[in-house]
Protein backbone atom coordinates (compact mmCIF):
# COMPACT_ATOMS: atom_id res chain seq x y z
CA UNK A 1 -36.70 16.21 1.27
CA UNK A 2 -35.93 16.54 -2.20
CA UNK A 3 -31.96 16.54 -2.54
CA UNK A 4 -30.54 19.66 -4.05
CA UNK A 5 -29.20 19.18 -7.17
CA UNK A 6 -25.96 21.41 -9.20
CA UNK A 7 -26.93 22.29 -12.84
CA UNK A 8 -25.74 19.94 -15.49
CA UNK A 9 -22.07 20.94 -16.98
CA UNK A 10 -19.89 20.05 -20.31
CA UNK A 11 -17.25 21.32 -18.79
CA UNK A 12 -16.81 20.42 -14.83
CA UNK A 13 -14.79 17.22 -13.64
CA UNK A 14 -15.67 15.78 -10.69
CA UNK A 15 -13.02 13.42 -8.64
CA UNK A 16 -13.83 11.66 -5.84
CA UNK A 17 -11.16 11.27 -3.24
CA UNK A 18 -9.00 13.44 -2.31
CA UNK A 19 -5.68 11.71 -1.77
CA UNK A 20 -2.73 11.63 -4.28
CA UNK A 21 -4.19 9.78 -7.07
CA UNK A 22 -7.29 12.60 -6.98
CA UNK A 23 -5.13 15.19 -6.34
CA UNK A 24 -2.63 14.38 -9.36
CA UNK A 25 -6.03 13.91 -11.49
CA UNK A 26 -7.27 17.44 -10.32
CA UNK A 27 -3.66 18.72 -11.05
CA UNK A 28 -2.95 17.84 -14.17
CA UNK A 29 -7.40 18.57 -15.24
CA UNK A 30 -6.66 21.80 -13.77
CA UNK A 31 -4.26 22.77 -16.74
CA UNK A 32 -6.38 22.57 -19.63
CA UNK A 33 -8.18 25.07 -20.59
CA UNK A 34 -12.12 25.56 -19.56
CA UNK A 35 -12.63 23.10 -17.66
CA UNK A 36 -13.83 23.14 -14.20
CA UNK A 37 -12.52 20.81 -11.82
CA UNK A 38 -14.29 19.84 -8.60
CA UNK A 39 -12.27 17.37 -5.70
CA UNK A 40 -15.18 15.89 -2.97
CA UNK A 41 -13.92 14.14 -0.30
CA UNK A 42 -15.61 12.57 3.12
CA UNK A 43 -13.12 13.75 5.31
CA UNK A 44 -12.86 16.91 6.85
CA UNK A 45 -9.34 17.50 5.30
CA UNK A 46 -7.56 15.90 2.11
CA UNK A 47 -4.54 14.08 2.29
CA UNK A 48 -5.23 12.33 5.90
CA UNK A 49 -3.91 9.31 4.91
CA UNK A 50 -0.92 10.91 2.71
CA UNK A 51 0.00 12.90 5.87
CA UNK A 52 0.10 9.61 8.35
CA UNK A 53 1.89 7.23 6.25
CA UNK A 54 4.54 10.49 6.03
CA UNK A 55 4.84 10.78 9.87
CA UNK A 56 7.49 8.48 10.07
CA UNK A 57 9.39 9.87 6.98
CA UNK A 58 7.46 10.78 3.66
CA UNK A 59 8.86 7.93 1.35
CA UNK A 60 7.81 9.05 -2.02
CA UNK A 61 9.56 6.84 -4.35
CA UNK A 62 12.73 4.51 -4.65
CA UNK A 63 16.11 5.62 -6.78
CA UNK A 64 16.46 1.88 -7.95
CA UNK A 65 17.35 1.29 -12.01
CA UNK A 66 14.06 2.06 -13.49
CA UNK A 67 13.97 -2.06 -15.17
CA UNK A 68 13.96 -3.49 -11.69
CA UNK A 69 11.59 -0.73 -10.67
CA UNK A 70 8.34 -1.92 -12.63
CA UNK A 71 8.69 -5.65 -11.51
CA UNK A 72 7.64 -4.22 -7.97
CA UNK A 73 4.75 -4.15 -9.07
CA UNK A 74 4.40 -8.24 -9.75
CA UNK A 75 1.29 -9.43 -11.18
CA UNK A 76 0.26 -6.43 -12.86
CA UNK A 77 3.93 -4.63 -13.77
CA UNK A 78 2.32 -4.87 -17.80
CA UNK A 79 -0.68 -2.64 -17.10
CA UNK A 80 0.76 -0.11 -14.86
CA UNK A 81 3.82 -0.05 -17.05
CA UNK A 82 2.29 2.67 -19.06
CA UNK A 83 1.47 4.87 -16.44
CA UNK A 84 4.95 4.59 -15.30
CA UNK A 85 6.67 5.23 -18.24
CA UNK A 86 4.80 8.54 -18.90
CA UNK A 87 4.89 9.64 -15.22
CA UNK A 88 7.45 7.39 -13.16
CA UNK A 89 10.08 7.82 -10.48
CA UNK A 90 12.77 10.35 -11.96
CA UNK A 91 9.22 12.50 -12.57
CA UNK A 92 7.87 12.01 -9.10
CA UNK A 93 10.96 13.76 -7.74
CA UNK A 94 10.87 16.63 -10.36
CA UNK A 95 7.22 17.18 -9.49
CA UNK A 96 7.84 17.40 -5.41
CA UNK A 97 10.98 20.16 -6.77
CA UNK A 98 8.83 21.86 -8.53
CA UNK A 99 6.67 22.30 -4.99
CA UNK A 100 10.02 23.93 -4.17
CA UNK A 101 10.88 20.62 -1.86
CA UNK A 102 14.50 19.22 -2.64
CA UNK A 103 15.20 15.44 -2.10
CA UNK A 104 17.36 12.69 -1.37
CA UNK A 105 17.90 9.29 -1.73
CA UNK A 106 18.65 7.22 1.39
CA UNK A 107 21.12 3.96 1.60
CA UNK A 108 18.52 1.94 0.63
CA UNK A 109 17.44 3.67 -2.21
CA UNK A 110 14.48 5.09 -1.00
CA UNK A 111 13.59 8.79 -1.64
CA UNK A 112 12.33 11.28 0.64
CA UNK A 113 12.12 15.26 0.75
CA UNK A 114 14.80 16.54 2.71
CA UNK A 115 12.82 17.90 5.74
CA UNK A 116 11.76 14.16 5.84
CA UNK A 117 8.05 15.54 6.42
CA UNK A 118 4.79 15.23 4.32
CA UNK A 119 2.61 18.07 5.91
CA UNK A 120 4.96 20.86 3.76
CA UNK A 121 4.49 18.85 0.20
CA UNK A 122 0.80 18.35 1.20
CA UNK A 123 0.51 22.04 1.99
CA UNK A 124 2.31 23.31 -0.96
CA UNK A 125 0.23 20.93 -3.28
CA UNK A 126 -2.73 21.53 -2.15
CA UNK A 127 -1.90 25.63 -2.44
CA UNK A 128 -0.83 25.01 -5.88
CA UNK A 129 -3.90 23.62 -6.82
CA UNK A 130 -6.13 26.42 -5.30
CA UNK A 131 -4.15 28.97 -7.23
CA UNK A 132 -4.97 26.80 -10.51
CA UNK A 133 -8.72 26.90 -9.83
CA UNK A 134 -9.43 23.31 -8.32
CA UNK A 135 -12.41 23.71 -6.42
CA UNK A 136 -12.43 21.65 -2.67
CA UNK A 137 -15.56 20.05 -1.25
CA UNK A 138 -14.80 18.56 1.95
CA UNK A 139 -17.60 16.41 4.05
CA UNK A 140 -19.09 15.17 1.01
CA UNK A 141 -19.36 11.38 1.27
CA UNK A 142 -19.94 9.46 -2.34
CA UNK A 143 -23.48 7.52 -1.83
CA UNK A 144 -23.52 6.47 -5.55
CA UNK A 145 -25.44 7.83 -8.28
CA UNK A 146 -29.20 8.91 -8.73
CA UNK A 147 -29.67 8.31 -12.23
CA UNK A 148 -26.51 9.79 -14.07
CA UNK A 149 -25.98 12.26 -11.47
CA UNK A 150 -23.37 11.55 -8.36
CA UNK A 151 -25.05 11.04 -5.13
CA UNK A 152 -23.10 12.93 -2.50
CA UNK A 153 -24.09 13.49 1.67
CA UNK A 154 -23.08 16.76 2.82
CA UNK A 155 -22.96 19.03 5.59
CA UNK A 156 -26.39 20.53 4.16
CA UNK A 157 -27.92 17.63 3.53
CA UNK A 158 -28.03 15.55 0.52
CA UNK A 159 -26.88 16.82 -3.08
CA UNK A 160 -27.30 15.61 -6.60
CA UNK A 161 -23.74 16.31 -9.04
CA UNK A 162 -23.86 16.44 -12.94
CA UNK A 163 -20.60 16.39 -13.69
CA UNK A 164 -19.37 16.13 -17.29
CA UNK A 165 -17.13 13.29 -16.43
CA UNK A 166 -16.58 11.52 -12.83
CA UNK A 167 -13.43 10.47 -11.17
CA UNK A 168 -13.18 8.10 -8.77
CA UNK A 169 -9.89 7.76 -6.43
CA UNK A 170 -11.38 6.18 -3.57
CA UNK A 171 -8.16 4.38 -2.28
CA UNK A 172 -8.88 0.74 -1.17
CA UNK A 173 -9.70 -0.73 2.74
CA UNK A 174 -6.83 0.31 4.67
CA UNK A 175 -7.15 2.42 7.23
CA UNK A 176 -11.01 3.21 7.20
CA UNK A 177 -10.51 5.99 10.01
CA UNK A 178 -9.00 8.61 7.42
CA UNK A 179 -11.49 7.79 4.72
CA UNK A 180 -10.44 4.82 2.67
CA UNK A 181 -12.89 2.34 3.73
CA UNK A 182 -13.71 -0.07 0.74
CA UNK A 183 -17.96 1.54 0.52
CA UNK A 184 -17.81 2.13 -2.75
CA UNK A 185 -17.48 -1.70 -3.66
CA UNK A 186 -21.26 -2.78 -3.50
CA UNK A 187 -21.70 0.50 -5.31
CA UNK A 188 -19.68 -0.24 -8.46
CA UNK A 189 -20.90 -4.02 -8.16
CA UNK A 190 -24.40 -2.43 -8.39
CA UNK A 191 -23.34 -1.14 -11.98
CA UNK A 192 -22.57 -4.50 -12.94
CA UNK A 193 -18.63 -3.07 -12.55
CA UNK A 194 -16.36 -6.51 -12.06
CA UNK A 195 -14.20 -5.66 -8.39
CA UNK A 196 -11.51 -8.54 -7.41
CA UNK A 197 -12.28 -8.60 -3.66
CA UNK A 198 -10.38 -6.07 -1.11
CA UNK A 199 -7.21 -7.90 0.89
CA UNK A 200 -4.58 -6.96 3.38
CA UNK A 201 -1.46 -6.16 1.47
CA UNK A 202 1.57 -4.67 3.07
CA UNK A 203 0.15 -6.22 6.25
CA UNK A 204 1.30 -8.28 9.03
CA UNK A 205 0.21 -11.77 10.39
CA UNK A 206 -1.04 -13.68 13.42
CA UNK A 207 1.06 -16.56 14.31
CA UNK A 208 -0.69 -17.60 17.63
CA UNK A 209 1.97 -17.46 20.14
CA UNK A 210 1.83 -18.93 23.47
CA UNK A 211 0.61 -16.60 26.61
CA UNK A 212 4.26 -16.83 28.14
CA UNK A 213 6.28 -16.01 24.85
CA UNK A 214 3.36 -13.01 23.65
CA UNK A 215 3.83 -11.64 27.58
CA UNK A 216 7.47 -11.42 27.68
CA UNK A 217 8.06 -10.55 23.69
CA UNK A 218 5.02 -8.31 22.33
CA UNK A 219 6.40 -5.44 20.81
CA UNK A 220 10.12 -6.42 20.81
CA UNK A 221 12.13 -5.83 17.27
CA UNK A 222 14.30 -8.63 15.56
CA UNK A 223 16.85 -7.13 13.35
CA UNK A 224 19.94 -8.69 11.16
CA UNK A 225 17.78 -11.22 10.45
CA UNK A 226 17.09 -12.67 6.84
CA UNK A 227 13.98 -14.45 5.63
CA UNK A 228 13.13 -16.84 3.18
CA UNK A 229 9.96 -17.48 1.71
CA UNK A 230 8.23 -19.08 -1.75
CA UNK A 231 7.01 -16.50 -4.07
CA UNK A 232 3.96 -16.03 -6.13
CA UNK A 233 5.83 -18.28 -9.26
CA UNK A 234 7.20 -20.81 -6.76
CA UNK A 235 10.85 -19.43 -6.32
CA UNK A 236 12.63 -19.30 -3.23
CA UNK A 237 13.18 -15.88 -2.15
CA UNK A 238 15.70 -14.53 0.51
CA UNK A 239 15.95 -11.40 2.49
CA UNK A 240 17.62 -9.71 5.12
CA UNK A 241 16.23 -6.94 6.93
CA UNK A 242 13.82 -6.60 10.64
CA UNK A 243 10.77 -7.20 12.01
CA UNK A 244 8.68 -6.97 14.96
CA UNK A 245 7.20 -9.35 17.12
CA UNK A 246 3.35 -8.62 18.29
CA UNK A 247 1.43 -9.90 20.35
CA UNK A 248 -0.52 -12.08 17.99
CA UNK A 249 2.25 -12.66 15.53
CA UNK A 250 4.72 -10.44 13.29
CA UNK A 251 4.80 -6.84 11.44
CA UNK A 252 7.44 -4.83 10.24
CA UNK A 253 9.16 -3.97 7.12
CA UNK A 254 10.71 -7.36 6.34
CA UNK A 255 7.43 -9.14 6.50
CA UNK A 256 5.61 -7.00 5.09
CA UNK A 257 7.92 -7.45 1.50
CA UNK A 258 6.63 -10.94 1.60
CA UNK A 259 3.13 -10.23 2.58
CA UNK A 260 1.39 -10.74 -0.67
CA UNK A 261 2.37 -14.19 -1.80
CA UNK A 262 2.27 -15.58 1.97
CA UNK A 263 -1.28 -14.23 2.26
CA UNK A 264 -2.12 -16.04 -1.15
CA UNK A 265 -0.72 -19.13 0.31
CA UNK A 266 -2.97 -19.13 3.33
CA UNK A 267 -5.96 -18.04 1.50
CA UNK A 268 -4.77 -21.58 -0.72
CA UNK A 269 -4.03 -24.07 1.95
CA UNK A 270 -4.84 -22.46 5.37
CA UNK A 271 -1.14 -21.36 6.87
CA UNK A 272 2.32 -20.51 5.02
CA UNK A 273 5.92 -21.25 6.24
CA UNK A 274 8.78 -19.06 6.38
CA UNK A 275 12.50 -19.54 7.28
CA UNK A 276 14.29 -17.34 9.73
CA UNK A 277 17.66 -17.24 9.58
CA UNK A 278 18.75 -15.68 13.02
CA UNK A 279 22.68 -15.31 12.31
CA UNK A 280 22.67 -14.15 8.73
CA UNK A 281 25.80 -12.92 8.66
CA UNK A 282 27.39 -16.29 9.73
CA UNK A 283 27.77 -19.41 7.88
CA UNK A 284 25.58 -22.63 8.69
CA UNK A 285 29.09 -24.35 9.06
CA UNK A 286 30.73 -21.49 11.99
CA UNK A 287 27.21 -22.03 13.50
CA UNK A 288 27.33 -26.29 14.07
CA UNK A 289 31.06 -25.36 14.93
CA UNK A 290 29.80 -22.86 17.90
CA UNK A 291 26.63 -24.86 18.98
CA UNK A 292 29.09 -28.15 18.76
CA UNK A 293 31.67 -26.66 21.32
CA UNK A 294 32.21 -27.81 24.46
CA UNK A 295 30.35 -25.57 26.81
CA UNK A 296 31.60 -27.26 30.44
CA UNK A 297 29.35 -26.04 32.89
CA UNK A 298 27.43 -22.99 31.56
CA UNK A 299 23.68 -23.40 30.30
CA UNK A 300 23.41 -24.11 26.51
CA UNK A 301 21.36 -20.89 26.95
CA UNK A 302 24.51 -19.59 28.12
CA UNK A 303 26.76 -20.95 25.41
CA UNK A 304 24.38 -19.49 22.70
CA UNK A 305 24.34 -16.03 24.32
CA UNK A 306 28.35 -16.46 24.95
CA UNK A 307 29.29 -17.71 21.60
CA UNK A 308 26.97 -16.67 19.03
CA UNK A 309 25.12 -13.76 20.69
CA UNK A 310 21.35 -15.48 20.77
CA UNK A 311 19.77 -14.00 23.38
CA UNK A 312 16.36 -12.20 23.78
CA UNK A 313 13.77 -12.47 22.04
CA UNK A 314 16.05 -14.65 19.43
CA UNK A 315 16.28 -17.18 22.41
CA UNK A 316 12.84 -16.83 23.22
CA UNK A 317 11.54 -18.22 19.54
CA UNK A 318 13.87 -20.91 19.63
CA UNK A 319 12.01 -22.19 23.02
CA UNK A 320 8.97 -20.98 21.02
CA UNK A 321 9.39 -23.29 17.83
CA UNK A 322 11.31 -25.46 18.96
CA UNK A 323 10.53 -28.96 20.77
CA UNK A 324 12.20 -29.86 23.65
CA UNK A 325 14.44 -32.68 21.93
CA UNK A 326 14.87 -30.26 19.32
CA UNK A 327 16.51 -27.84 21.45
CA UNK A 328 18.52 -30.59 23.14
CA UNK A 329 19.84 -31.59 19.89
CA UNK A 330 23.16 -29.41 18.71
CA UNK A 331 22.66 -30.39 14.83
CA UNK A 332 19.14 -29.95 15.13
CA UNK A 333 19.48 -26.28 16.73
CA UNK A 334 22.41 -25.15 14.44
CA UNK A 335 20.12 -25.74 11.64
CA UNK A 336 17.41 -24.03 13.13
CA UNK A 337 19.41 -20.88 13.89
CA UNK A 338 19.92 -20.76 10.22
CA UNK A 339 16.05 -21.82 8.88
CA UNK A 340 13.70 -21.88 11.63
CA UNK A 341 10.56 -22.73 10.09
CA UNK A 342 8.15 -19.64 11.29
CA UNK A 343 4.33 -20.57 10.18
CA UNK A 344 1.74 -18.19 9.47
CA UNK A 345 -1.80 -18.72 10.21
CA UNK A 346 -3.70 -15.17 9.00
CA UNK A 347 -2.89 -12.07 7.58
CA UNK A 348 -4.33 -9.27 10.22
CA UNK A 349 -7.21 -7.38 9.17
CA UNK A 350 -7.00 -5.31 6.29
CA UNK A 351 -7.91 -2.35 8.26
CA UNK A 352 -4.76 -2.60 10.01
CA UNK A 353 -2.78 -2.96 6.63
CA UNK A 354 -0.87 -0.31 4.93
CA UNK A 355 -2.12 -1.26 1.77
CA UNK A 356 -5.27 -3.20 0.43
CA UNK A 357 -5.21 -5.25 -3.08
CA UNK A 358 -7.80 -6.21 -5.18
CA UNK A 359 -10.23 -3.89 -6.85
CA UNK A 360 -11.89 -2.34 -10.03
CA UNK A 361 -10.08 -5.20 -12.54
CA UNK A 362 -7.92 -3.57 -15.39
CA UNK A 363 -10.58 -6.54 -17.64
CA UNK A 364 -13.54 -3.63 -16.77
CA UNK A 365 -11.45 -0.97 -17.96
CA UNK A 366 -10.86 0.87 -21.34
CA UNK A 367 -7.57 2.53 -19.74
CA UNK A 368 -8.65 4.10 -16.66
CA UNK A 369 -12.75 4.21 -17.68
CA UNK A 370 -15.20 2.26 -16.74
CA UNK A 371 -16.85 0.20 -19.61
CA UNK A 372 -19.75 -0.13 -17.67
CA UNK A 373 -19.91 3.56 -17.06
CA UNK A 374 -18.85 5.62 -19.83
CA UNK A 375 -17.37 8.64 -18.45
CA UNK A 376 -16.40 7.35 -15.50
CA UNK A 377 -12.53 6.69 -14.30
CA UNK A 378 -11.09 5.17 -11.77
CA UNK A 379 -7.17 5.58 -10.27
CA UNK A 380 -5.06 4.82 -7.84
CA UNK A 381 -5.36 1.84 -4.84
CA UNK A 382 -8.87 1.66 -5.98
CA UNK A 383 -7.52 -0.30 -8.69
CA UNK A 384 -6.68 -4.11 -8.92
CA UNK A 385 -2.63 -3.81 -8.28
CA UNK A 386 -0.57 -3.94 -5.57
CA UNK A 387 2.84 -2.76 -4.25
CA UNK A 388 5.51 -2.90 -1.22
CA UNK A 389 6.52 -0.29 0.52
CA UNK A 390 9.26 1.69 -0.71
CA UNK A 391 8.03 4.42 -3.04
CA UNK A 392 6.07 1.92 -5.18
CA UNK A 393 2.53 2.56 -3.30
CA UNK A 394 2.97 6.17 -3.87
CA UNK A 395 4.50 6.77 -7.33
CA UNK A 396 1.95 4.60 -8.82
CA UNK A 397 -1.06 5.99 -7.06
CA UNK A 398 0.12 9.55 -8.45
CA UNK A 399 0.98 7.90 -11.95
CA UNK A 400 -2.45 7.19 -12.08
CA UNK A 401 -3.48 9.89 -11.34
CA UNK A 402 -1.89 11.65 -14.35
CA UNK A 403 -3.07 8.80 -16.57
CA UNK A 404 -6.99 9.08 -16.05
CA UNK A 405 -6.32 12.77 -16.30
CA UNK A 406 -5.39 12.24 -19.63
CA UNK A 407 -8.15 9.33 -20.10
CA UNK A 408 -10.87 11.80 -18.86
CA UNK A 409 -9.60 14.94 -21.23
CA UNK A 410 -9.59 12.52 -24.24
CA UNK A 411 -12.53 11.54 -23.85
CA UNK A 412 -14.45 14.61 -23.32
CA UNK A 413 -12.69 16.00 -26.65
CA UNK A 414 -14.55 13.36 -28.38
CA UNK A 415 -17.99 14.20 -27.07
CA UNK A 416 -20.63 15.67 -29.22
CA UNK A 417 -20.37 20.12 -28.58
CA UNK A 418 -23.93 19.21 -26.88
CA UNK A 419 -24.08 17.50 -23.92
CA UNK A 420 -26.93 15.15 -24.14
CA UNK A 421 -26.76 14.78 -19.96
CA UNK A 422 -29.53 15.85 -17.97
């Protein structure tokens, strides 16, 4: 069957992917004047993924000075600097007011809309950008191209797209059930477009716990704990915050700040260490004084639960990574209550990740085009960067998305009046 095919256009946009990054893209396209702009996406719904990272509390971007802000973003803080400065966190929150959401900044800096809820921003968005004319095709998965026209499978069956210029917000690997499943990777590669391969980021990490601790642990949280951990640039790094134990290893908000360099460490040299420190807010010298005292007749478990309130699943990793003689040995244990060495074996699949990295690399862009594929963007996670949780994930994705908006609107300026497409 012959796929059916829309007429060639010098004016339509077509983005691909419809969470924030292609929604910001259609926003801001939306604006200027004649041009149509078109938002496919393979779900049945936009903004699946948008709505379940908001089910917990829609985190939309962090209140922190605006200098320490960009170095969240590590490696590649330079290239998405840009994009920030034009469209960064103080702009974030006046976009969600203007959606007629107020906000607020928690204790830790974070920023979320004061009903703590995604579905009303999503809903108010995504009404905002009907009433400006942004056309919605939903069930429409990307298969590539067929020549210079976009490849899509729908509902009807399979249609040809001759867009003017083509966005692609694609996300990265994360969380392939709501549509952001890494496809379109062999397809770029096929167009000789250079992708730095999809990892977990934001992720958790086996460990490979023994039957009896996994049984009696799995699922348990440890909080006022700190961390400490070597960094991409081989600085020790320390953190307090929680975590949770699994039943293969460790997730949770503290780990997942240190995900990225411990994951580059194992993909080096097969397994990374951290440091726990289970009595942060105690010094290592009250802790040999506790351990050291005389406990008559009561367990040491005992004395540790007595004295400095180790008990649970605290207890239980002692006994877990600790030897026997280890335990036995009150120096030896005091230190460990303040650094004991945690080692990581794998980062969990990527599908269970938050986040992915990797991606198109910023060397195969001019901005936010393809130079492979002239008139062809890219934005948001489908990019190579990377960020923690926080507000970072989200302000940049939507950054982005005002960036290749303005990428994709200079560029058709400069095109001949008569579209040489077919």
């Amino acid at each position: 069957m012959t796929p059916a095919s829309t007429p060639s256009s010098s004016n339509s946009v077509a983005i691909v992917g419809g969470g924030p990054a292609g929604l910001m893209a259609a926003e801001v396209l939306a604006r200027r004047p004649g041009l149509a702009v078109h938002v496919y996406d393979a779900m049945p719904s936009v903004g699946r993924k948008f709505l379940l990272a908001g089910r917990g509390g829609m985190n939309i971007t962090h209140a922190e000075p605006y200098a320490s802000f960009v170095t969240r973003y590590g490696a590649r803080a330079a290239e998405l600097r840009p994009m920030l400065d034009a469209f960064g966190p103080d702009a974030v929150r006046d976009w969600v007011h203007g959606l007629g959401i107020e906000t607020f900044a928690g204790t830790s800096g974070r920023v979320f809309p004061t009903e703590m809820k995604a579905a009303p921003l999503l809903r108010a968005w995504l009404h905002r950008l009907r009433e400006g004319g942004v056309q919605f095709h939903q069930r429409h998965r990307w298969l590539g191209w067929q020549g210079d026209a976009l490849r899509f499978a729908a509902p009807e069956g399979e249609l040809l797209v001759h867009p003017a210029a083509t966005v692609l917000a694609l996300g990265g690997a994360s969380w392939a059930r709501l549509g952001s499943d890494g496809a379109w990777v062999p397809l770029l590669a096929e167009r000789a477009v250079e992708v730095a391969p999809l990892v977990p980021s934001n992720c958790g990490f086996d460990v490979g716990w023994s039957d009896h601790f996994a049984t009696r642990h799995a699922g348990e949280p440890l909080t006022t704990v700190a961390a400490t951990w070597t960094d991409g640039a081989g600085a020790r790094v320390r953190r307090q915050g929680q975590f949770v134990v699994t039943a293969s290893g460790v997730e949770g908000s503290l780990i997942y700040a240190m995900s990225a360099p411990l994951r580059d460490q194992i993909a080096a040299a097969g397994s990374a260490t951290i440091e726990l420190d289970l009595l942060p807010d105690l010094p290592a010298e009250r802790v040999l004084a506790e351990v050291t005292r005389p406990r008559g007749a009561r367990s040491l478990s005992s004395h540790l639960q007595g004295r400095l309130g180790i008990r649970g699943v605290k207890a239980g990793l002692l006994h877990e990574c600790l030897g026997r003689e280890q335990y036995a040995d009150p120096a030896t244990l005091a230190r460990a209550l303040k650094a004991l060495p945690l080692t990581l074996r794998a980062p969990r699949p990527i599908d269970e990740a938050i986040s992915s990295a990797g991606g198109v690399r910023f060397a195969a862009l001019e901005g936010l085009m393809l130079k492979a594929l002239p008139g062809v963007f890219v934005a948001g996670e489908m990019v190579d960067w990377e960020a923690p949780t926080g507000g970072y994930l989200l302000t940049a994705c939507l950054a982005s998305g005002v960036a290749v908006a303005d990428d994709v609107a200079r560029w058709l300026a400069e095109q001949p009046a008569t579209p040489t497409r077919t």
